[in-house]
PDB file of N, CA and C in Angstrom:
ATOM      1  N   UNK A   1     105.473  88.889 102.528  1.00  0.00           N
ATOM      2  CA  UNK A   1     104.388  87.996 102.909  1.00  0.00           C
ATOM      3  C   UNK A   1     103.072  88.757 102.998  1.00  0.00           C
ATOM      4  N   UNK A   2     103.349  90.321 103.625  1.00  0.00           N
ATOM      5  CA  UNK A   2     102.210  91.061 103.516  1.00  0.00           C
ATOM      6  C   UNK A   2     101.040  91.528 102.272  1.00  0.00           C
ATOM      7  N   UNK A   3     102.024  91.509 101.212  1.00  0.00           N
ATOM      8  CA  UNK A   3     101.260  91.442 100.459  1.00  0.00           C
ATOM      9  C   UNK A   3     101.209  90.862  99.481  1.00  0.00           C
ATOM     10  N   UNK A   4     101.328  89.378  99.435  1.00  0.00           N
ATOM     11  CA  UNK A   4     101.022  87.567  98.770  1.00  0.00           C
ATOM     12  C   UNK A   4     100.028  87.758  99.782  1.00  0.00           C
ATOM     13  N   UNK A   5      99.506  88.277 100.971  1.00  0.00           N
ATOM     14  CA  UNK A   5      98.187  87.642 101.800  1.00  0.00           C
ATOM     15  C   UNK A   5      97.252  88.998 101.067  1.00  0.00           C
ATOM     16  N   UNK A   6      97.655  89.977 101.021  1.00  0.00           N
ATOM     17  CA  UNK A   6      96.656  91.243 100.275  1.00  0.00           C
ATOM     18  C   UNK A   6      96.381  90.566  98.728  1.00  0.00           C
ATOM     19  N   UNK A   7      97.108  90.108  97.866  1.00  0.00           N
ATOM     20  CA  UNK A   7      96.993  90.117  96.738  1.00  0.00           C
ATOM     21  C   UNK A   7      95.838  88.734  96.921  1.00  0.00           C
ATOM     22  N   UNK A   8      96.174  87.961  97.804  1.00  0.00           N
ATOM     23  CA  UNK A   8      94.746  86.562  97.493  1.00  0.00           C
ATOM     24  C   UNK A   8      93.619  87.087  97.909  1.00  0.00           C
ATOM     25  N   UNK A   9      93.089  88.378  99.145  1.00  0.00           N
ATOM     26  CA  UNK A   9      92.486  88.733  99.476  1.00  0.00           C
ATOM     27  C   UNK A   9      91.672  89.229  98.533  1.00  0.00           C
ATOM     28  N   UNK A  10      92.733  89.982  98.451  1.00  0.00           N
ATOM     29  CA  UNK A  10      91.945  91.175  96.918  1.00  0.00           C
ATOM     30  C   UNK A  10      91.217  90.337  95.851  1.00  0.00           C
ATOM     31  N   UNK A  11      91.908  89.522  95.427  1.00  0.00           N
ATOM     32  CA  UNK A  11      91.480  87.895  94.313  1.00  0.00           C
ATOM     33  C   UNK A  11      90.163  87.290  94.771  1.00  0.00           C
ATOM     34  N   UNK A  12      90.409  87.026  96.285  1.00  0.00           N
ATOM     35  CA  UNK A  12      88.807  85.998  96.273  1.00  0.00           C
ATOM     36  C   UNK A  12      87.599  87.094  96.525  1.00  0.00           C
ATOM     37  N   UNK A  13      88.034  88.166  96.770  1.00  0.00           N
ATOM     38  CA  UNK A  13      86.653  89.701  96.924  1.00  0.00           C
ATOM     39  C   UNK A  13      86.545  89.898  95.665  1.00  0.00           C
ATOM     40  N   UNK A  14      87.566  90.108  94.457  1.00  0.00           N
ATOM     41  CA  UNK A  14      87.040  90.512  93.729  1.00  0.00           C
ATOM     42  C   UNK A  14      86.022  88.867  92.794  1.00  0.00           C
ATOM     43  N   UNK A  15      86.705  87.675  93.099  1.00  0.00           N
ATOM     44  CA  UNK A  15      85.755  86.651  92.487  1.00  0.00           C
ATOM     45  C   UNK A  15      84.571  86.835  92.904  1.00  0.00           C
ATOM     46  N   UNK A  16      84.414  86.641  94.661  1.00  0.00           N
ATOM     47  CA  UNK A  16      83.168  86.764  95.058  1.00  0.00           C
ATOM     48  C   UNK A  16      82.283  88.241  94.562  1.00  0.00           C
ATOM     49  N   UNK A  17      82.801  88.961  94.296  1.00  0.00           N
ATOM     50  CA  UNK A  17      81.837  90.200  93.540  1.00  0.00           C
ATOM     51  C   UNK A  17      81.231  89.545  92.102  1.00  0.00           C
ATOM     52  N   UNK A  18      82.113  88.878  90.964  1.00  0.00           N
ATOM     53  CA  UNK A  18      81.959  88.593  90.024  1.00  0.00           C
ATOM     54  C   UNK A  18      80.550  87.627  89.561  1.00  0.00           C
ATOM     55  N   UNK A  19      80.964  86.879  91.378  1.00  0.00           N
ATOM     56  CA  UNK A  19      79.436  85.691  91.369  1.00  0.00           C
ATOM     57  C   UNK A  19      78.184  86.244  91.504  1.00  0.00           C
ATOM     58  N   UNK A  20      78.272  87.276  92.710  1.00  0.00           N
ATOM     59  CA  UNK A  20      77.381  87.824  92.795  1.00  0.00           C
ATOM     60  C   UNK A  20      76.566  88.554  91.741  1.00  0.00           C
ATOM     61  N   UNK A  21      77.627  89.511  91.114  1.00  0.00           N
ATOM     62  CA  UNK A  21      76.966  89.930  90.068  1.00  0.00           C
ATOM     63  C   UNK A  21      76.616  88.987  88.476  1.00  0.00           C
ATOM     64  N   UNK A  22      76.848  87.594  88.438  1.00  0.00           N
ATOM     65  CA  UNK A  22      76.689  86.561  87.897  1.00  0.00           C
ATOM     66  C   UNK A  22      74.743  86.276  87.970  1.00  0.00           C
ATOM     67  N   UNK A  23      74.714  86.092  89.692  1.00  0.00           N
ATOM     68  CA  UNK A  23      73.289  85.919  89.927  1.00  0.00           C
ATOM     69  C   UNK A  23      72.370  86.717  89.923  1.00  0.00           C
ATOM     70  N   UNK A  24      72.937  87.623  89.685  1.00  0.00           N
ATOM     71  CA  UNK A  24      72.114  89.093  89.044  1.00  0.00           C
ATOM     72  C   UNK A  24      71.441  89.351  88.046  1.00  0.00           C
ATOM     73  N   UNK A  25      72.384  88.977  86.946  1.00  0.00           N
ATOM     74  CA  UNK A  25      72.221  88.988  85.275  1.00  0.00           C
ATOM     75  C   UNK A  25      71.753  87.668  84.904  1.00  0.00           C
ATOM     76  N   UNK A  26      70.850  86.749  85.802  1.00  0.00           N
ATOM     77  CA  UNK A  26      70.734  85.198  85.507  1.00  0.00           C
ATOM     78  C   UNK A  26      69.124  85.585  84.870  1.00  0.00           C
ATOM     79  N   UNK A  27      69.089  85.710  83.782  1.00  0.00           N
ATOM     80  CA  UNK A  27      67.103  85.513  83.292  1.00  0.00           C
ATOM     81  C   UNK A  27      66.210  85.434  83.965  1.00  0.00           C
ATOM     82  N   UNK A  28      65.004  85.695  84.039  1.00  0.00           N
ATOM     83  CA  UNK A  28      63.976  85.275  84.269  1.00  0.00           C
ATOM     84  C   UNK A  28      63.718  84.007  83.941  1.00  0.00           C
ATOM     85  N   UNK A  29      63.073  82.737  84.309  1.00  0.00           N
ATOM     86  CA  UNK A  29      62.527  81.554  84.283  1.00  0.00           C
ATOM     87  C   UNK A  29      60.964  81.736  84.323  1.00  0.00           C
ATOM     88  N   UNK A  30      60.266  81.677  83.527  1.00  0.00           N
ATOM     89  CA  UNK A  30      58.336  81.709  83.593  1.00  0.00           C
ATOM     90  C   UNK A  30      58.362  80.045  83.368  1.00  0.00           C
ATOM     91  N   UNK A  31      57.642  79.656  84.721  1.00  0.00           N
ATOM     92  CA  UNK A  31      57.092  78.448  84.357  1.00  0.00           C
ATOM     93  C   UNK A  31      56.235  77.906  83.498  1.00  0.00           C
ATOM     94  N   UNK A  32      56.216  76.836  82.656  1.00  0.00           N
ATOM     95  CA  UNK A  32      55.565  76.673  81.717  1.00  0.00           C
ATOM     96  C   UNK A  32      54.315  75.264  81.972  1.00  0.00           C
ATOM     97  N   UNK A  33      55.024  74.400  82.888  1.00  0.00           N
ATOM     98  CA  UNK A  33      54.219  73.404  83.093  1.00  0.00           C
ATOM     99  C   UNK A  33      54.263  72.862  84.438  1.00  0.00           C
ATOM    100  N   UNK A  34      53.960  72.005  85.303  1.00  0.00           N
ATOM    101  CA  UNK A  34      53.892  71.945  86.866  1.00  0.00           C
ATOM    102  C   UNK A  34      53.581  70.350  86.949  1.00  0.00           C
ATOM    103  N   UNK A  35      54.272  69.693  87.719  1.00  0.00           N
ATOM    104  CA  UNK A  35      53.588  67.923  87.835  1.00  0.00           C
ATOM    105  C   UNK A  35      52.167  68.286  88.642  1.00  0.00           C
ATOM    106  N   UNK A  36      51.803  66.931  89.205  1.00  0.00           N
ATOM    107  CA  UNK A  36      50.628  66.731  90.079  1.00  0.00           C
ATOM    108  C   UNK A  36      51.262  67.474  91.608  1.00  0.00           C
ATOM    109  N   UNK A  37      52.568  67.594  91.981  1.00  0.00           N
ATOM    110  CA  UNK A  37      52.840  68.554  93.413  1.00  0.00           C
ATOM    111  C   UNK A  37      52.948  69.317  93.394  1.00  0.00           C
ATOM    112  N   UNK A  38      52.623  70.080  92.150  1.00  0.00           N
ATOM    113  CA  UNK A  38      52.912  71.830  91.532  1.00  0.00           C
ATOM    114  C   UNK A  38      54.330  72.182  91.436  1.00  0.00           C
ATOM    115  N   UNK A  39      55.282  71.349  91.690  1.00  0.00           N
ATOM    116  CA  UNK A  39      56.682  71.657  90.956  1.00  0.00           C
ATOM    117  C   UNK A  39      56.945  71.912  89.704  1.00  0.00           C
ATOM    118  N   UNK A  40      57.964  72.870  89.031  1.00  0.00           N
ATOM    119  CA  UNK A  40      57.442  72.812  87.611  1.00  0.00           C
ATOM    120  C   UNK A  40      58.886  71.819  87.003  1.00  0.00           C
ATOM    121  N   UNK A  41      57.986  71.319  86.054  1.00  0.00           N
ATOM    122  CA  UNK A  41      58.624  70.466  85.308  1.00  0.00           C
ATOM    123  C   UNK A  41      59.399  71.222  83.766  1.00  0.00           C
ATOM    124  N   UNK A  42      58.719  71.877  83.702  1.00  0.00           N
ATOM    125  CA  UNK A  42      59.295  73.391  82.071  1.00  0.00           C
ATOM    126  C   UNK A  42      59.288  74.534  82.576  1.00  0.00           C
ATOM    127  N   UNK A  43      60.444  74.983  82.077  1.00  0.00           N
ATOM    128  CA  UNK A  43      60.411  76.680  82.314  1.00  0.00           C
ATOM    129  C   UNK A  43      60.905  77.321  80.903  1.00  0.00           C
ATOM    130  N   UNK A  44      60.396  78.552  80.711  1.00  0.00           N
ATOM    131  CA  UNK A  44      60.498  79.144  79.578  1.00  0.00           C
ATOM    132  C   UNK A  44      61.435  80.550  79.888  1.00  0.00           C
ATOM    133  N   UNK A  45      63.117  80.071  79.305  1.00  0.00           N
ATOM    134  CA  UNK A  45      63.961  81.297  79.489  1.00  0.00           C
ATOM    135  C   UNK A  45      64.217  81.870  77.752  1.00  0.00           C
ATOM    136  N   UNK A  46      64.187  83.611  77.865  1.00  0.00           N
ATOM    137  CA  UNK A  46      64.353  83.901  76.937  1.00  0.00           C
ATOM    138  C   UNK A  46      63.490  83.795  75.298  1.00  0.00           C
ATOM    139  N   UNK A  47      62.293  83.110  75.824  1.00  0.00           N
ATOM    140  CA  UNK A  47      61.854  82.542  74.711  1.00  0.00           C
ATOM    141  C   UNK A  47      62.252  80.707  74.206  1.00  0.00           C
ATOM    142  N   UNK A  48      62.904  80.650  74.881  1.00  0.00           N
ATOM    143  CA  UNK A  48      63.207  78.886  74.432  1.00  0.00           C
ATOM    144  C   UNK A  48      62.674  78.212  76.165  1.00  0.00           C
ATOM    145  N   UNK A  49      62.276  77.069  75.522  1.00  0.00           N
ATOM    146  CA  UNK A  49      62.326  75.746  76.608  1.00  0.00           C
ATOM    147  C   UNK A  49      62.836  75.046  76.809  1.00  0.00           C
ATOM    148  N   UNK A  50      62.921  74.813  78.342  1.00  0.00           N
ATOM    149  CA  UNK A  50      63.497  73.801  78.480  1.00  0.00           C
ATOM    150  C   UNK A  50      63.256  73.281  79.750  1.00  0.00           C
ATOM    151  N   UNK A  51      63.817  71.942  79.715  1.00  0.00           N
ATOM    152  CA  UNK A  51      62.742  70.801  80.925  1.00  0.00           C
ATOM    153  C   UNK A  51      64.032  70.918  82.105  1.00  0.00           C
ATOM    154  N   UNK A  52      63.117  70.669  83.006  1.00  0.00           N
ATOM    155  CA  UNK A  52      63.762  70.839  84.455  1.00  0.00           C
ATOM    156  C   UNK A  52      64.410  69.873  85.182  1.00  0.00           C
ATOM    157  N   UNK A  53      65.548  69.195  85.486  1.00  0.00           N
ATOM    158  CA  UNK A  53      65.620  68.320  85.692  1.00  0.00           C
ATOM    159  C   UNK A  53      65.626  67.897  87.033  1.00  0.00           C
ATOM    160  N   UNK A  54      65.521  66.308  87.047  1.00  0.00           N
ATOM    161  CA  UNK A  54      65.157  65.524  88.485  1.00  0.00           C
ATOM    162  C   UNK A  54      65.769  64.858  88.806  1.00  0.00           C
ATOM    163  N   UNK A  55      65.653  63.682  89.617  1.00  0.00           N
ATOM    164  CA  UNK A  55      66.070  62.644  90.116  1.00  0.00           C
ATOM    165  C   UNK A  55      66.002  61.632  88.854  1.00  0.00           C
ATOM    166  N   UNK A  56      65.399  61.719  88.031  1.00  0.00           N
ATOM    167  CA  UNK A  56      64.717  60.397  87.202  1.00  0.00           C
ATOM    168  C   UNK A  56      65.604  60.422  86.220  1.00  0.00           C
ATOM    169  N   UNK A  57      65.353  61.967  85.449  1.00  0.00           N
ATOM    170  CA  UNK A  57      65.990  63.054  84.281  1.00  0.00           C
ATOM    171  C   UNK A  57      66.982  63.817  84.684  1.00  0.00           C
ATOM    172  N   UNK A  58      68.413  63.083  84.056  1.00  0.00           N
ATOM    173  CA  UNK A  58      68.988  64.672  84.259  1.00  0.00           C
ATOM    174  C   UNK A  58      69.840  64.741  83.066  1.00  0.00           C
ATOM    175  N   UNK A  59      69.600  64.302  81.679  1.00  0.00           N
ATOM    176  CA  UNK A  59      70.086  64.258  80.369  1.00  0.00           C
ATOM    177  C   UNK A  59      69.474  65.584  80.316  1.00  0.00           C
ATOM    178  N   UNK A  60      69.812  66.903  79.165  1.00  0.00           N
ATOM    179  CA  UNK A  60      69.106  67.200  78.123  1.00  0.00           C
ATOM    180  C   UNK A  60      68.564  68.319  78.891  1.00  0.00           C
ATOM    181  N   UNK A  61      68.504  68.661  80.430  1.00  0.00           N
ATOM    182  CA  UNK A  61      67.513  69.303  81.173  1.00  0.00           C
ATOM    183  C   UNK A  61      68.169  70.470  81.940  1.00  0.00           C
ATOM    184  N   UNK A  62      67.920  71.622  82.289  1.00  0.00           N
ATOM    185  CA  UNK A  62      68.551  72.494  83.326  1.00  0.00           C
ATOM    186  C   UNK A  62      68.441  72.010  84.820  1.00  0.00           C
ATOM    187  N   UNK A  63      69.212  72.691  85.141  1.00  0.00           N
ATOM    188  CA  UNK A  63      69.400  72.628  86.629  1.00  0.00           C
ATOM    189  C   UNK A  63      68.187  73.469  88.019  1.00  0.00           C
ATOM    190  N   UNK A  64      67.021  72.784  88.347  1.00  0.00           N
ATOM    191  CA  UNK A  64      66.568  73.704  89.336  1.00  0.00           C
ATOM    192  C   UNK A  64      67.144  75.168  89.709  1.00  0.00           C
ATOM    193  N   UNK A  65      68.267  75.094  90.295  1.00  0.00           N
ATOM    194  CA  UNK A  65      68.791  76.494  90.389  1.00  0.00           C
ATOM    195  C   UNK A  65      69.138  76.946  89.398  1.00  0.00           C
ATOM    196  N   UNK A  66      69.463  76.889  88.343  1.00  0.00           N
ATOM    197  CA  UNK A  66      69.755  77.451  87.298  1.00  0.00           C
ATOM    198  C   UNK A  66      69.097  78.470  86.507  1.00  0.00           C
ATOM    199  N   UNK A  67      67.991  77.337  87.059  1.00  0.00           N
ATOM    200  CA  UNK A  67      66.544  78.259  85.943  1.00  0.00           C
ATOM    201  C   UNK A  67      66.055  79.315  87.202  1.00  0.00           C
ATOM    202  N   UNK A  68      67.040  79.087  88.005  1.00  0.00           N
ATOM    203  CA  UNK A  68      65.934  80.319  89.423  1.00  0.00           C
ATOM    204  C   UNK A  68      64.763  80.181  90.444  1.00  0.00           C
ATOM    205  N   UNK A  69      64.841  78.669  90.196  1.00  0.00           N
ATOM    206  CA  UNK A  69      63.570  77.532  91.107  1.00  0.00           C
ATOM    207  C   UNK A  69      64.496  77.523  92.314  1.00  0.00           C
ATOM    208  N   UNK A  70      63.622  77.665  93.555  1.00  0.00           N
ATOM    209  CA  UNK A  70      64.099  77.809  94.805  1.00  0.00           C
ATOM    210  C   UNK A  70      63.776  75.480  95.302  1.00  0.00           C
ATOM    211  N   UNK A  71      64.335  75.359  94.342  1.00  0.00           N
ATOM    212  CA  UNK A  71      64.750  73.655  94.709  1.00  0.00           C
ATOM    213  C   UNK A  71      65.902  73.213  93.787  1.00  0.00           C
ATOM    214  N   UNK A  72      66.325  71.658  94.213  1.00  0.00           N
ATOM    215  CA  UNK A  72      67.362  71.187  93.772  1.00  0.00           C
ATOM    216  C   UNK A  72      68.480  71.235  94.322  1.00  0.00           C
ATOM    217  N   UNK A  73      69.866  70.528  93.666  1.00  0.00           N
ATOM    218  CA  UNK A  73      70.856  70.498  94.271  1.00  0.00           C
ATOM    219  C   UNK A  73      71.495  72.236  94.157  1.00  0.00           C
ATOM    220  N   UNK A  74      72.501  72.392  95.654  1.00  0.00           N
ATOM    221  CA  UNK A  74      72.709  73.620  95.542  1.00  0.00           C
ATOM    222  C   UNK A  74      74.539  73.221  95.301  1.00  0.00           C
ATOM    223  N   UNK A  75      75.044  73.945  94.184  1.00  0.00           N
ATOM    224  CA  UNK A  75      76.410  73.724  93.842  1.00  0.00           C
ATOM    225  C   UNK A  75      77.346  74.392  94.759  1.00  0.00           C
ATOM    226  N   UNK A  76      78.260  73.640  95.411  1.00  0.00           N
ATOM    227  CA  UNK A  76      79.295  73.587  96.131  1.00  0.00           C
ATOM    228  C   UNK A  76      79.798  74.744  96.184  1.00  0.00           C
ATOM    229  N   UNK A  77      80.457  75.586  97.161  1.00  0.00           N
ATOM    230  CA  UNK A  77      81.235  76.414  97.451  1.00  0.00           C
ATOM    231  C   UNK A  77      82.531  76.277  97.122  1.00  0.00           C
ATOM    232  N   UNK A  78      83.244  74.930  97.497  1.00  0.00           N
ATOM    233  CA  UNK A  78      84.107  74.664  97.506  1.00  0.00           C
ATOM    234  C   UNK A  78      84.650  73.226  97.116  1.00  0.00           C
ATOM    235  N   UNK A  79      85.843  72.760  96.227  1.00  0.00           N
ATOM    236  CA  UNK A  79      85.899  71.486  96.342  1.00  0.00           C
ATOM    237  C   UNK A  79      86.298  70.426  97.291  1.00  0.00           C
ATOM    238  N   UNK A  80      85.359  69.473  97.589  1.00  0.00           N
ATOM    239  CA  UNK A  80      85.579  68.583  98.421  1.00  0.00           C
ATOM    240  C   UNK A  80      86.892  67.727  98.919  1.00  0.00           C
ATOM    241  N   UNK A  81      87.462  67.550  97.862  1.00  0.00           N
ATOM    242  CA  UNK A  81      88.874  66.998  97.937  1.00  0.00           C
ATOM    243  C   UNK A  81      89.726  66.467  96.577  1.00  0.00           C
ATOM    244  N   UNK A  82      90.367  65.236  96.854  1.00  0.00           N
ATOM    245  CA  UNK A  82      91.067  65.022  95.884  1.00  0.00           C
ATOM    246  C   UNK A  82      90.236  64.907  94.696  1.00  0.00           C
ATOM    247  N   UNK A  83      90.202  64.602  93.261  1.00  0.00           N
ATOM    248  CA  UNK A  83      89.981  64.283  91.802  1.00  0.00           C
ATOM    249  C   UNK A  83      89.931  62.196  92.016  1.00  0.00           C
ATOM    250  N   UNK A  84      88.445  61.884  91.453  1.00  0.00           N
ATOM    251  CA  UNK A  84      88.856  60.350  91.895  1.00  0.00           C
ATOM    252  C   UNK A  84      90.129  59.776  90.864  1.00  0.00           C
ATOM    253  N   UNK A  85      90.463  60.321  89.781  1.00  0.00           N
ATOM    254  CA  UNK A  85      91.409  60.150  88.790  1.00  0.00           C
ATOM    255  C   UNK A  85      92.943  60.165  89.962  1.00  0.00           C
ATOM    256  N   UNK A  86      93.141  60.953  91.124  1.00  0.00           N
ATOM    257  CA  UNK A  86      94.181  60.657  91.575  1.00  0.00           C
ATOM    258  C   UNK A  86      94.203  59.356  92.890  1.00  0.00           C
ATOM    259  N   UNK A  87      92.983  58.997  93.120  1.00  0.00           N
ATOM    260  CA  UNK A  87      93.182  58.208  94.134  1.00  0.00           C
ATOM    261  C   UNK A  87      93.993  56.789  93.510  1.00  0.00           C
TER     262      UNK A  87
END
């Protein structure tokens, strides 16, 4: 039992290292354009664009955090519960 509890340990330290160093290696984002509240609406990663998405937009668009904008939805730690496919 001692070590099935070491071996998950070891598993979720070494995931959580993996994320971390995930948000590390995430691009730079240079904003490219800003609405009327100075949020930006484009950011320019790598040389390509792409639009930011909102409440209105969210086809076609990155994710606030994604692009490295300190707004937007922040993705879950963990899953909430069942799959609605099993209810």
């Amino acid at each position: 039992m001692k070590k099935l509890n070491f071996a998950i340990a070891a598993s979720a330290a070494m995931f959580m290292g993996g994320v971390a160093v995930a948000d590390h290696d995430m691009p730079k984002a240079e904003v490219v354009e800003k609405d009327a509240r100075g949020r930006p609406t484009k950011v320019m990663i790598e040389g390509k664009e792409y639009v930011v998405c909102t409440s209105d937009g969210q086809d076609g668009c990155i994710n606030p955090r994604e692009a490295g904008l300190k707004f937007g939805n922040t993705p879950l730690d963990h899953w909430p519960g069942k799959p609605a496919s099993e209810d």
